[in-house]
Protein backbone atom coordinates (compact mmCIF):
# COMPACT_ATOMS: atom_id res chain seq x y z
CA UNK A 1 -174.79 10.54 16.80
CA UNK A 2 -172.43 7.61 17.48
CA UNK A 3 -172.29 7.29 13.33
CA UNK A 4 -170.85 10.95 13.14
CA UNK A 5 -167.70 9.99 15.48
CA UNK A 6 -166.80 6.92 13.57
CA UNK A 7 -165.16 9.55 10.58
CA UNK A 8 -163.39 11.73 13.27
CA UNK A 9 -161.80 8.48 15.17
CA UNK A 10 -161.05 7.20 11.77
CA UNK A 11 -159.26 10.75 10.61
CA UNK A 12 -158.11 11.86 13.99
CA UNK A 13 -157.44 9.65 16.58
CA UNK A 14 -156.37 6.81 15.09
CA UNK A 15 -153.48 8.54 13.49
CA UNK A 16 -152.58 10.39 16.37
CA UNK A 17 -152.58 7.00 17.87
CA UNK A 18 -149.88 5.81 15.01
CA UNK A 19 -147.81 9.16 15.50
CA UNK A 20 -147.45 8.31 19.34
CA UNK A 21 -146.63 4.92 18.96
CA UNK A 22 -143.91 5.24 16.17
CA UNK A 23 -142.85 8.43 18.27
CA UNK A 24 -142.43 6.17 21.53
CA UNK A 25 -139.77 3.27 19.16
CA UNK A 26 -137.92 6.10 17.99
CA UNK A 27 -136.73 7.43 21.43
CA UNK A 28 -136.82 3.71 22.87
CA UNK A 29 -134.12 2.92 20.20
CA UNK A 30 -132.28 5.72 20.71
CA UNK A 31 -128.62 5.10 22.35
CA UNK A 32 -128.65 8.38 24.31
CA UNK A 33 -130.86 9.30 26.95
CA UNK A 34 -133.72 11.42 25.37
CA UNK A 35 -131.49 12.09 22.22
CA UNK A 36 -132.14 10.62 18.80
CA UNK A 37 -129.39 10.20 16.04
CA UNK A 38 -131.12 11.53 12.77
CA UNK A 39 -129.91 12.77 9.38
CA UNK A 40 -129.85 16.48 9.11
CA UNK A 41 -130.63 18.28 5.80
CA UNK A 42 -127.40 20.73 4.96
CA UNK A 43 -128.42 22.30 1.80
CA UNK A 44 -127.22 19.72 -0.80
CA UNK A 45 -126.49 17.05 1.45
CA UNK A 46 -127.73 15.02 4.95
CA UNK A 47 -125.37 14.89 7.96
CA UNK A 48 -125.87 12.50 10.76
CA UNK A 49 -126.42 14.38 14.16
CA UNK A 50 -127.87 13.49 16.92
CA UNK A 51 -130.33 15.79 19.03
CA UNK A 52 -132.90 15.84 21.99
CA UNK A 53 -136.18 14.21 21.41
CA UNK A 54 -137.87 17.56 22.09
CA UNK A 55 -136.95 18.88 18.96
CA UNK A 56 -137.20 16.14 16.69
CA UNK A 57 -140.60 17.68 15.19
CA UNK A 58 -139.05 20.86 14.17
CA UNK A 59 -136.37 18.96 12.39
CA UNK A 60 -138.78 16.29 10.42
CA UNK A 61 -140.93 19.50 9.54
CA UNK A 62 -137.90 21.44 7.92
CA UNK A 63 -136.59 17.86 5.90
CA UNK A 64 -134.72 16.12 8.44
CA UNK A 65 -135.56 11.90 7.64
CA UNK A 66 -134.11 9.16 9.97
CA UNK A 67 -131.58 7.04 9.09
CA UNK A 68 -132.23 4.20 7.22
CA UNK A 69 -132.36 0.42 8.56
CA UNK A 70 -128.23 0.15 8.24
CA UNK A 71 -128.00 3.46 9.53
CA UNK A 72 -127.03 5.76 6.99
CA UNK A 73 -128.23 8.32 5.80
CA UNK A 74 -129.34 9.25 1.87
């Protein structure tokens, strides 16, 4: 039994373990309360804008990317 839960830790959990811990540093470096400065896909272009943390997953699944170490974006 115990041999069939190592694949679904290894494919599951641990990732979701990875997602909430990179999740937690992005809105721990963010300089707004609960707001997160990202770089927002406009057609041909990214502009920088910063929104809540709530909706940060509806803007990474769409193209949105973070800013890069310097801050800019691409």
């Amino acid at each position: 039994m115990l041999k069939h839960l190592r694949p679904i830790v290894t494919l599951i959990v641990l990732p979701a373990l990875i997602l909430g811990v990179f999740a937690v540093s992005m809105v721990a470096g963010a300089g707004h309360a609960g707001k997160t400065t990202i770089c927002h896909r406009a057609n041909t272009k990214f502009v920088q804008i910063t929104v809540s943390n709530n909706s940060l997953p509806a803007h990474f699944r769409h193209g949105d990317v973070t800013p890069d170490q310097y801050g800019n974006c691409p």
